[in-house]
Protein backbone atom coordinates (compact mmCIF):
# COMPACT_ATOMS: atom_id res chain seq x y z
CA UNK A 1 6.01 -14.24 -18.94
CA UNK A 2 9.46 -14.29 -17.69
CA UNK A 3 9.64 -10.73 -17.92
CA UNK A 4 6.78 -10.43 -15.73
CA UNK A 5 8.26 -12.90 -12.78
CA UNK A 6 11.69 -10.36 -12.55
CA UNK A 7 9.49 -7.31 -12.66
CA UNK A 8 7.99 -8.79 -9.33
CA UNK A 9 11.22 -9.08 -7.49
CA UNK A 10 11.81 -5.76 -8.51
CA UNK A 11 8.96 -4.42 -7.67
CA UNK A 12 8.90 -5.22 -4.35
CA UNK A 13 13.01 -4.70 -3.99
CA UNK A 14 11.92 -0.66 -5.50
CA UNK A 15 9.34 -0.64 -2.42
CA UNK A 16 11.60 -1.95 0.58
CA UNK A 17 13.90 1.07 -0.48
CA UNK A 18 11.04 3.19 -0.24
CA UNK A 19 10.30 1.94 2.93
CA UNK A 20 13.38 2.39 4.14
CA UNK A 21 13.57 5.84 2.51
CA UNK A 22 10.44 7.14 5.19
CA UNK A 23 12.53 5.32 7.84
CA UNK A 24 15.61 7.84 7.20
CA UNK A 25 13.81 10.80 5.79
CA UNK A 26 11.56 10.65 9.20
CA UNK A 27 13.45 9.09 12.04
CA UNK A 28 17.15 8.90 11.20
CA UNK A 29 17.90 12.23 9.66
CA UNK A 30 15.84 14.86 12.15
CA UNK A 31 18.37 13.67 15.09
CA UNK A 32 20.63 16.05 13.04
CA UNK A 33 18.17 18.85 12.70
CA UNK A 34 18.84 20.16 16.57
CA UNK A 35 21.74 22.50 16.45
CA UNK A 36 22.41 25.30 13.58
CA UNK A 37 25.82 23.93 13.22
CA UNK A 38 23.92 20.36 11.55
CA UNK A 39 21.64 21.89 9.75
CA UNK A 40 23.96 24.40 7.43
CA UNK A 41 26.23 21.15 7.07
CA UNK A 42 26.74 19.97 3.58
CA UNK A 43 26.61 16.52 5.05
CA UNK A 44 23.28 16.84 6.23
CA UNK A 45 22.06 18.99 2.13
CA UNK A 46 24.33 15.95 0.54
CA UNK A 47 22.03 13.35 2.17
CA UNK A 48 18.89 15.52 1.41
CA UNK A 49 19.69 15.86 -1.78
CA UNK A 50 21.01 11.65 -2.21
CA UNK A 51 17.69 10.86 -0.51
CA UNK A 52 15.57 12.75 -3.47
CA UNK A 53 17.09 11.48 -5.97
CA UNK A 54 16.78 7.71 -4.62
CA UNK A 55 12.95 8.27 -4.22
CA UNK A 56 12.10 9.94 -7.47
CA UNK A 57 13.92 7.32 -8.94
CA UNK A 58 12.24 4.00 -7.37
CA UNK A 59 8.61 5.85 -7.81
CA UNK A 60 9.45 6.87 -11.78
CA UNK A 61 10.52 2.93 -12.22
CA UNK A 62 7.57 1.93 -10.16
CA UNK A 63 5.21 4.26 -12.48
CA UNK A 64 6.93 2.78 -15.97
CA UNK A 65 6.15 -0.79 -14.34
CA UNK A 66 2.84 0.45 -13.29
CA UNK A 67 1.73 1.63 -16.71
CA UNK A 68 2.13 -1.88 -18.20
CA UNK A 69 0.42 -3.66 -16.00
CA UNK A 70 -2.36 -1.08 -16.42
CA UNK A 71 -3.05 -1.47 -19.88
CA UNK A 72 -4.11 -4.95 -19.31
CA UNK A 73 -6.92 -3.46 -17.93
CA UNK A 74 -8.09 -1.39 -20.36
CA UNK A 75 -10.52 1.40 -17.88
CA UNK A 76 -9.90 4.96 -18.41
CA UNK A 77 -10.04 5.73 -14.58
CA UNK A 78 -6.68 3.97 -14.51
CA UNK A 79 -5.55 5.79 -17.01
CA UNK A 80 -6.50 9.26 -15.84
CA UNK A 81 -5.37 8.09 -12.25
CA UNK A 82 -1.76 7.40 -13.95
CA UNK A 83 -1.59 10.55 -15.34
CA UNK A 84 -2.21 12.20 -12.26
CA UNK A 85 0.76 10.83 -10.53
CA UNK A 86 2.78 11.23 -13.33
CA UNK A 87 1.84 14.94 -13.42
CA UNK A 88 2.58 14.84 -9.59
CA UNK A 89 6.41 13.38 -10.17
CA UNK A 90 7.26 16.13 -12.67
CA UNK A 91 5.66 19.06 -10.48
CA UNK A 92 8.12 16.96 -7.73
CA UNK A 93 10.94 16.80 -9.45
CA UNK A 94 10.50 20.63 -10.85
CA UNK A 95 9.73 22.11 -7.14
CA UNK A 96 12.60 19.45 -5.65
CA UNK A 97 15.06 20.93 -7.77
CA UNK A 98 14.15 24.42 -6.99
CA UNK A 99 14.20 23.62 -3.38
CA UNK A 100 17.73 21.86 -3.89
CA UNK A 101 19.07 24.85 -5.59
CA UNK A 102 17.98 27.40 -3.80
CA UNK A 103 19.64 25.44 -0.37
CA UNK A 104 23.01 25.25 -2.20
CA UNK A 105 23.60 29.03 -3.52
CA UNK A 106 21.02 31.13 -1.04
CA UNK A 107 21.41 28.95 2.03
CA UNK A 108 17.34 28.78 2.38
CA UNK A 109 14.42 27.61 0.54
CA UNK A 110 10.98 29.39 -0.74
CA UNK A 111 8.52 28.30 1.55
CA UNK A 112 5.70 28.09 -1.15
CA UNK A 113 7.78 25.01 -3.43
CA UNK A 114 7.52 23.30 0.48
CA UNK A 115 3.78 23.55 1.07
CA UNK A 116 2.99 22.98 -2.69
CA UNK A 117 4.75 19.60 -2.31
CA UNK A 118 2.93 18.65 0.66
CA UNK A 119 -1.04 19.45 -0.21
CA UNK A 120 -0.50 18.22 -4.02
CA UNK A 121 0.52 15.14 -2.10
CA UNK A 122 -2.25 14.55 -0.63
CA UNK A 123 -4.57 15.84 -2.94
CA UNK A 124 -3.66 13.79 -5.54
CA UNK A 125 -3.58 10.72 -3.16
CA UNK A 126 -6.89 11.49 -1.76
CA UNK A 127 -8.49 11.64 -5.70
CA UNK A 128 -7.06 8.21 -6.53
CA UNK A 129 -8.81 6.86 -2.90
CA UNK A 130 -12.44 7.93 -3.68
CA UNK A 131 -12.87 5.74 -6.99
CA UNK A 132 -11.01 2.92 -5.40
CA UNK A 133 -12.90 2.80 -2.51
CA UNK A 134 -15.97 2.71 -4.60
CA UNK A 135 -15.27 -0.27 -6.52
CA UNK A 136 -14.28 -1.90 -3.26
CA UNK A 137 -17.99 -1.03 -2.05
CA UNK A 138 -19.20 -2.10 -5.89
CA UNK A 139 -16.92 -5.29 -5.29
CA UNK A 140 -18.75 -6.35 -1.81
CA UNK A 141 -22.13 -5.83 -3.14
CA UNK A 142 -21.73 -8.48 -5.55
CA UNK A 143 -19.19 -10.66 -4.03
CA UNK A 144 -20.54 -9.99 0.23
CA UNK A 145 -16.65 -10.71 0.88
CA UNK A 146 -16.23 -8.74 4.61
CA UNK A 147 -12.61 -8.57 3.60
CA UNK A 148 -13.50 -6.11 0.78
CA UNK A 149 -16.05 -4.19 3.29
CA UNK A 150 -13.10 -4.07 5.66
CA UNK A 151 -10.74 -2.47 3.05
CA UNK A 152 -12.92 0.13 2.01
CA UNK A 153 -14.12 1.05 5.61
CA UNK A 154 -10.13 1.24 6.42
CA UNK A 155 -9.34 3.65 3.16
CA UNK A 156 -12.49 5.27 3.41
CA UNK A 157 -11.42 6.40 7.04
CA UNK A 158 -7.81 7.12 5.76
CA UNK A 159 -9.64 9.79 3.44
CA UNK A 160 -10.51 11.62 6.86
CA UNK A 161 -7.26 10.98 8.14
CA UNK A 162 -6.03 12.96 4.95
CA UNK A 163 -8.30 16.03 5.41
CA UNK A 164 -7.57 16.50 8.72
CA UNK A 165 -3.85 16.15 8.34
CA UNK A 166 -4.51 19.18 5.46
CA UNK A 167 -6.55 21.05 7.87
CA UNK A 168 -3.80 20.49 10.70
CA UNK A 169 -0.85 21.36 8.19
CA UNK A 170 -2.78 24.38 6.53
CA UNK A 171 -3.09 26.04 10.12
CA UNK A 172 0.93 25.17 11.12
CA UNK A 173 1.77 26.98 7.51
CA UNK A 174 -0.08 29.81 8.02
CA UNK A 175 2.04 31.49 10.57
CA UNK A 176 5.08 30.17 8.55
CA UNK A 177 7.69 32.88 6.70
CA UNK A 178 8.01 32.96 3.32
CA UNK A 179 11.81 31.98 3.45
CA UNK A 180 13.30 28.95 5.55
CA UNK A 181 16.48 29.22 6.16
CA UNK A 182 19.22 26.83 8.66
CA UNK A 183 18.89 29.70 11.24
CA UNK A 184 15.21 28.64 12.10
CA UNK A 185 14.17 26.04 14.45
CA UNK A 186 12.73 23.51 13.77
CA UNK A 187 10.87 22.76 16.78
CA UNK A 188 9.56 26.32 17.75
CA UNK A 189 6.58 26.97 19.54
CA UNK A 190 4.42 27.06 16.29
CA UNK A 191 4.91 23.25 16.12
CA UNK A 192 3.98 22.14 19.31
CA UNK A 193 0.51 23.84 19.62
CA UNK A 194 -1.59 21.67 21.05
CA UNK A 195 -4.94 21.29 18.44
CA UNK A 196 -7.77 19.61 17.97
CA UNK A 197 -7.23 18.66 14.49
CA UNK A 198 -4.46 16.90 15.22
CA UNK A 199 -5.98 14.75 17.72
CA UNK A 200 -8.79 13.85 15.02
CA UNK A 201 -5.60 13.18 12.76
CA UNK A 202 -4.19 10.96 15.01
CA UNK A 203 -7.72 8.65 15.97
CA UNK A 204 -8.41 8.47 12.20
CA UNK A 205 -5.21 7.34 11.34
CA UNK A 206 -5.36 4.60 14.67
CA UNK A 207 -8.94 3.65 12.93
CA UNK A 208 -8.04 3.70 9.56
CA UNK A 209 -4.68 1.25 10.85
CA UNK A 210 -6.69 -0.66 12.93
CA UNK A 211 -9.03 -1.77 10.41
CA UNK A 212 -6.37 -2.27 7.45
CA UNK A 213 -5.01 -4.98 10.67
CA UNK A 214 -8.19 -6.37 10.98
CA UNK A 215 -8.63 -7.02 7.23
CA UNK A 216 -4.88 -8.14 7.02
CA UNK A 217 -5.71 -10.65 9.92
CA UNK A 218 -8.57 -12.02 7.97
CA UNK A 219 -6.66 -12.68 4.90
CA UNK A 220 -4.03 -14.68 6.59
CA UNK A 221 -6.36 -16.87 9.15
CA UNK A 222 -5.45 -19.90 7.43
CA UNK A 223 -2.04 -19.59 9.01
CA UNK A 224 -3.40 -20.03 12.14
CA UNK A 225 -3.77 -23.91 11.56
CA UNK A 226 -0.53 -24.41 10.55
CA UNK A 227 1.23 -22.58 13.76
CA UNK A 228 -1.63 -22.72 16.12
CA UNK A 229 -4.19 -20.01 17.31
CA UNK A 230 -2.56 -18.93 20.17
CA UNK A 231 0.92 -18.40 18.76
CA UNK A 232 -0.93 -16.34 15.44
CA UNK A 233 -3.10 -14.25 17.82
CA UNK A 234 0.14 -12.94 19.38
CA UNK A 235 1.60 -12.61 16.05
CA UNK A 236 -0.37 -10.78 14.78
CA UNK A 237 -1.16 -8.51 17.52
CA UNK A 238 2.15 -7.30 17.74
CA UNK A 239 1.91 -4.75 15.17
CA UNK A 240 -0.92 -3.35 16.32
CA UNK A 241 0.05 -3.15 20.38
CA UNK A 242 3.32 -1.71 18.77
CA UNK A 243 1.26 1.00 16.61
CA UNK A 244 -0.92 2.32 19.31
CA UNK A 245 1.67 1.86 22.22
CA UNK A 246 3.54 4.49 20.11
CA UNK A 247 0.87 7.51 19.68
CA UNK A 248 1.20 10.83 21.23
CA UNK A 249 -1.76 10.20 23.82
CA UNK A 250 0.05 6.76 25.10
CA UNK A 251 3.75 7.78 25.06
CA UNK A 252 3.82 11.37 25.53
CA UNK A 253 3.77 11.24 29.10
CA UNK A 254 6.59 8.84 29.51
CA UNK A 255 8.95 10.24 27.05
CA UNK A 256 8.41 14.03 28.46
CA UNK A 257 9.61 12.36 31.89
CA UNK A 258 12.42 10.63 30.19
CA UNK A 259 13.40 13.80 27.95
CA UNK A 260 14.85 15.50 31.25
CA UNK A 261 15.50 12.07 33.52
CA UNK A 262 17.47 9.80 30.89
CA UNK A 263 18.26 11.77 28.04
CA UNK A 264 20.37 8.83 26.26
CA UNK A 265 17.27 6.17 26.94
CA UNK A 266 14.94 8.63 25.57
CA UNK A 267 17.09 8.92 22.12
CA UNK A 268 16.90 5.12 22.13
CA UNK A 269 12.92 4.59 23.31
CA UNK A 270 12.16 7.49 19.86
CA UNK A 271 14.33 5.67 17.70
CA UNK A 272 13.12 1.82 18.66
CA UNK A 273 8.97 3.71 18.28
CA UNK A 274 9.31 5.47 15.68
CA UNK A 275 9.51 2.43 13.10
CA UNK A 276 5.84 1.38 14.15
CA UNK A 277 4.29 2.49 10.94
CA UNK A 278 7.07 0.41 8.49
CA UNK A 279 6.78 -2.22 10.92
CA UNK A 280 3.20 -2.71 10.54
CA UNK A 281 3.61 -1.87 6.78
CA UNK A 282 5.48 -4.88 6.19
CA UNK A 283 2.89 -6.50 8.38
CA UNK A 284 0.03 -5.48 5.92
CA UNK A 285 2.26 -6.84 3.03
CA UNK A 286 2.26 -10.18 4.08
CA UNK A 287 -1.22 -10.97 3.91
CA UNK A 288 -0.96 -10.31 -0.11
CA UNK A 289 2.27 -11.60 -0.46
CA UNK A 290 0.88 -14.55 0.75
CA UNK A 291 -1.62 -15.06 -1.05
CA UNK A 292 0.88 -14.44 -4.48
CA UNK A 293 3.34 -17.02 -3.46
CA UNK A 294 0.58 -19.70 -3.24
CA UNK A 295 -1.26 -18.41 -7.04
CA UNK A 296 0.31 -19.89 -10.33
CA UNK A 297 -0.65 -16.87 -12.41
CA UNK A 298 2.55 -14.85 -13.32
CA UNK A 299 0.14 -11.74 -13.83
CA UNK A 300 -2.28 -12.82 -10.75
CA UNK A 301 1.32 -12.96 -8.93
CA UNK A 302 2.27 -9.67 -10.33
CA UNK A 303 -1.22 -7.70 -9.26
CA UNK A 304 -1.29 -8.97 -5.71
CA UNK A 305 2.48 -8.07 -5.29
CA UNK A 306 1.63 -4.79 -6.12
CA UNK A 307 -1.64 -4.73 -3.95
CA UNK A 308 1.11 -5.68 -1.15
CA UNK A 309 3.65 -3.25 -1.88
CA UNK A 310 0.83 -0.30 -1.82
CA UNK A 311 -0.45 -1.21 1.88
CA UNK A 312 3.27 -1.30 2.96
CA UNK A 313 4.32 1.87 1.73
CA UNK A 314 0.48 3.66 2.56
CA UNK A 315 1.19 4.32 6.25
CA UNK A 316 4.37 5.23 6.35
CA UNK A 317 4.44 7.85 3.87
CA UNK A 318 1.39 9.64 5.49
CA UNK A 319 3.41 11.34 8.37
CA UNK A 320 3.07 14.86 9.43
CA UNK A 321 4.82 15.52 12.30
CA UNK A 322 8.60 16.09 10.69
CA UNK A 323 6.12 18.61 8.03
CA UNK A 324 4.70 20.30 11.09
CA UNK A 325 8.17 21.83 11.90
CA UNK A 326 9.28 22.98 8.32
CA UNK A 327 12.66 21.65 8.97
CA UNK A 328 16.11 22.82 7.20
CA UNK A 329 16.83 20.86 4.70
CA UNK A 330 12.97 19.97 4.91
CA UNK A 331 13.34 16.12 6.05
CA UNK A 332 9.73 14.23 5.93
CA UNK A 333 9.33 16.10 2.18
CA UNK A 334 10.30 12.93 0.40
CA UNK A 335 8.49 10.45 2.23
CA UNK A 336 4.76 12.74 1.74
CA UNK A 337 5.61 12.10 -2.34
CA UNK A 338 5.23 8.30 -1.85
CA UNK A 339 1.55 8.71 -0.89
CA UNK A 340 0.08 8.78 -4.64
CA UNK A 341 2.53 6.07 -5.42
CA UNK A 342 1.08 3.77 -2.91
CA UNK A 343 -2.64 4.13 -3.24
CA UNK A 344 -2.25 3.77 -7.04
CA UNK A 345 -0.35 0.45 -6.26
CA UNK A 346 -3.50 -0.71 -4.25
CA UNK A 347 -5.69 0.50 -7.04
CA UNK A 348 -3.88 -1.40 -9.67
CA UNK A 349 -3.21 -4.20 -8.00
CA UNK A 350 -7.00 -4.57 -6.67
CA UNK A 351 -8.42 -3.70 -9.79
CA UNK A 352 -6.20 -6.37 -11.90
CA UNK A 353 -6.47 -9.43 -9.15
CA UNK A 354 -10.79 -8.30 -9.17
CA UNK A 355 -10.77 -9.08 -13.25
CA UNK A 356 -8.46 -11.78 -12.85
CA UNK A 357 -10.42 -14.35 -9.85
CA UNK A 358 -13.93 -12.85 -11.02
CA UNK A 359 -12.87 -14.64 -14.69
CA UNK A 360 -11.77 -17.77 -12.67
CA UNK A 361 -14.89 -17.75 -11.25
CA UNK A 362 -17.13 -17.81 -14.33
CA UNK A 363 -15.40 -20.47 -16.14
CA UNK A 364 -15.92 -22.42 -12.77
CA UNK A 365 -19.78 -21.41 -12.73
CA UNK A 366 -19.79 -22.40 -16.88
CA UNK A 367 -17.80 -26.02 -16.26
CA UNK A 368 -20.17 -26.51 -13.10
CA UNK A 369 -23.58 -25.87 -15.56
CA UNK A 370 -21.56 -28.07 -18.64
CA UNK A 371 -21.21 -30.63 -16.10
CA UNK A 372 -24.18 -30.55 -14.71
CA UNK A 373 -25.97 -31.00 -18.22
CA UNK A 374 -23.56 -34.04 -19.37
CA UNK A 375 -22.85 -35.48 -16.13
CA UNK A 376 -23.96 -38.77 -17.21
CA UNK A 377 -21.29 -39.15 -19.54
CA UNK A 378 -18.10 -38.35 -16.71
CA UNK A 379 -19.88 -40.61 -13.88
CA UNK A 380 -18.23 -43.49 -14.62
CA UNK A 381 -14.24 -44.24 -13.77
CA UNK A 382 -13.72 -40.96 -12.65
CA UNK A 383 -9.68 -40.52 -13.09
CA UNK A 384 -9.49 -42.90 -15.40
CA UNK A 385 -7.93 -42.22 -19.22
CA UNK A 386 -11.21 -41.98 -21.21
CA UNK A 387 -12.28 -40.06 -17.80
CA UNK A 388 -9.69 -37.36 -18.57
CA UNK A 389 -9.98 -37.07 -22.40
CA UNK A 390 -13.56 -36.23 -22.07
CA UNK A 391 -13.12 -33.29 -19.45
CA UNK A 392 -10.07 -31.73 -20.97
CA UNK A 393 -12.42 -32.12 -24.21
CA UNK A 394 -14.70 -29.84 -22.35
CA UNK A 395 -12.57 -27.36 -20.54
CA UNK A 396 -11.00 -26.89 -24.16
CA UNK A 397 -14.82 -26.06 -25.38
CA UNK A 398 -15.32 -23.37 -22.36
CA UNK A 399 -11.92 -21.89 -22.62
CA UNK A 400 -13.02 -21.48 -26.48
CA UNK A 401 -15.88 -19.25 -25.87
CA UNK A 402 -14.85 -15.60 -26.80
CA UNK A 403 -15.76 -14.00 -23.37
CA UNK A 404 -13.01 -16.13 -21.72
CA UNK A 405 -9.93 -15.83 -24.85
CA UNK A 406 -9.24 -12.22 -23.42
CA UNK A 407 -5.57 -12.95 -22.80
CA UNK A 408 -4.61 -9.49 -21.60
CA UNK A 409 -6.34 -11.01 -17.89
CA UNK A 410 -5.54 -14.63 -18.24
CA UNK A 411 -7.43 -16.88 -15.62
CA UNK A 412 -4.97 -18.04 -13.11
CA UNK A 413 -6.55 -21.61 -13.07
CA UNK A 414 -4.85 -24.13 -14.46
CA UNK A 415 -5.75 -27.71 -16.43
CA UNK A 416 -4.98 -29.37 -12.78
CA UNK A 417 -7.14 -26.97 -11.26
CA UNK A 418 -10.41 -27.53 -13.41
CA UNK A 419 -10.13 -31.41 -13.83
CA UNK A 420 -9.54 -31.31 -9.88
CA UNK A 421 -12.77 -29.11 -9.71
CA UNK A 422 -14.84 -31.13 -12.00
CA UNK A 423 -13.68 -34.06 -9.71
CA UNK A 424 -15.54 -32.71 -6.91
CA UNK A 425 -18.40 -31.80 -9.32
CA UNK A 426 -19.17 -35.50 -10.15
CA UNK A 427 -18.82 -36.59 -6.94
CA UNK A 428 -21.41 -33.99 -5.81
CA UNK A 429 -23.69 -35.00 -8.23
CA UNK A 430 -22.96 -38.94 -8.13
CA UNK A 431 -23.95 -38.63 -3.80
CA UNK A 432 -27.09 -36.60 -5.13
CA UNK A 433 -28.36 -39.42 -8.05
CA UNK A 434 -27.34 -41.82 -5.16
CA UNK A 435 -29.95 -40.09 -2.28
């Protein structure tokens, strides 16, 4: 179990440097992109090339974790969802490497290694969403938790977001050359074509963050008595005034005054916006994080870390602006790859923390029936000596039945947690006899 409780740590330590790695791939390093003389630089291809090799490292480390927490839960759509992204990282790694090579010795890349990258992406992303989001919907049915409902509308949306984004990208390629070389620029006319998929793009993804918020908001209400209402509404709204404050339809008309005006406060007002979607990642984290740091459970812990780490990484990988200009060396390539790896974090994680409270909550439902049955027998001097031998007699009976010795999910109750339950029980029952 120590193992576990350092994998967590450096799980989420692997998943800050991915976050940080769509911060530089998408915000940092296309400053550099705007003059031939930075974009032939070996500077600028040493960074490219540092930059890939960082982020197929932390997702290959992230998969090998992955994989053992997954065969605690024993489903083959977790299995086959696995193996897709695994079959993703080596078609990544292959096509990087071609990409890489082809930059050093020919001075250009093969357009097709580019585009491949980008729609496997989000193909493979979008086929690990649609059985997620149905056991979210399967989850709500039998649970009605609006959280859950939440969740799925949010990823369900995120889906669209996806298409769109292919449709958007697949229209931007098309008038693309086959080679792409440092002498292209980045930003040429092809890229800033004003169309209507990319508006739909851009309200799905607003939707799709909105409502991720909204569930994150929900999950960490309880805060809210500890700091007061008014200081968590504000809070909490941050990220979300700082999301929308920063799309195309809100800013564009102030930076495009700025761009000629102030040059140096425009550099300053992109790079302090365009952080909005790793901001609010983090944001989205907490809620789960939360929720782990509060749960004795070393695997429970584990699951809902990972839950976290896939909401904080989800939005900022899915950025398509940096693809949209098919830049040389192609900066925003890295940070599209860490797509699958996040919603197969949410999967897992979801998944494992479902089988993990939905045990809790049947030995509950079987000590509240046991109870019930022999209550006459724990009525008297609750607390007291004889009190306790007799429950921890009967929790050891429950946990003894063979549908709750599965120790590949343990329950993350504990002894305290039952005899404090069965407290409130007795007392439940001992007002009712009393009425």
């Amino acid at each position: 179990m120590i193992l576990i409780v350092v994998n967590i740590y450096l799980l989420f330590t692997f998943g800050i440097i991915l976050l940080l790695i769509s911060f530089f791939d998408n915000v940092i390093f296309s400053n550099f992109l705007w003059s031939v003389d930075n974009r032939v630089s070996i500077s600028l291809l040493a960074s490219f090339i540092v930059l890939s090799g960082v982020n197929i490292g932390c997702q290959s480390f992230l998969l090998y974790s992955l994989k053992k927490y997954a065969f605690n839960l024993k489903t083959k759509i977790v299995n086959i969802c696995i193996f897709l992204l695994l079959s993703a990282i080596v078609i990544l790694i292959i096509f990087l490497s071609i990409i890489i090579l082809q930059m050093i010795f020919l001075k250009s890349y093969e357009f097709f290694y580019f585009k491949s990258i980008v729609f496997l992406s989000y193909s493979v992303s979008t086929l690990i969403l649609l059985p997620l989001i149905y056991k979210l919907i399967y989850w709500f049915k039998h649970n009605h938790n609006n959280i859950l409902l939440i969740y799925s509308m949010s990823l369900s949306v995120f889906i669209l977001s996806n298409v769109f984004a292919i449709v958007t990208l697949n229209i931007e390629f098309d008038k693309s050359t086959k080679s792409i070389s440092f002498f292209s620029n980045p930003w040429d006319t092809t890229s800033l074509r004003d169309l209507i998929y990319t508006k739909i793009y851009t309200i799905t993804s607003i939707v799709s963050f909105s409502l991720t918020w909204l569930g994150t908001a929900l999950l960490i209400k309880h805060y809210s008595r500890k700091i007061g209402k008014i200081l968590f509404l504000v809070l909490i709204s941050l990220p979300l005034i700082y999301y929308i404050g920063n799309i195309d339809i809100v800013i564009s008309p102030l930076l495009n005054n700025l761009a000629f005006n102030d040059p140096q406060l425009f550099s300053s007002l992109i790079l302090l916006f365009s952080g909005t979607k790793q901001i609010g990642g983090i944001f989205f984290a907490i809620g789960f994080l939360s929720a782990a740091i509060s749960i004795r459970n070393n695997l429970l812990k584990s699951f809902l870390t990972i839950v976290a780490i896939g909401f904080m990484l989800i939005y900022s990988s899915n950025q398509i602006s940096l693809l949209q200009t098919i830049s040389y060396p192609p900066f925003g390539l890295n940070t599209i790859t860490i797509l699958n790896l996040s919603v197969l974090m949410i999967f897992i994680g979801l998944y494992g923390s479902s089988l993990s409270i939905s045990k809790d909550k049947r030995i509950l439902s079987q000590l509240h029936t046991e109870l019930e049955r022999t209550h006459r027998n724990f009525l008297w001097s609750i607390g007291s000596n004889e009190w306790l031998t007799q429950i921890h007699t009967t929790i050891s009976k429950i946990m003894e039945y063979p549908i709750y010795k599965d120790k590949e999910i343990p329950s993350s109750l504990t002894t305290d947690d039952m005899v404090k339950y069965a407290k409130d029980v007795l007392k439940e029952l001992e007002k009712e006899k009393s009425k």
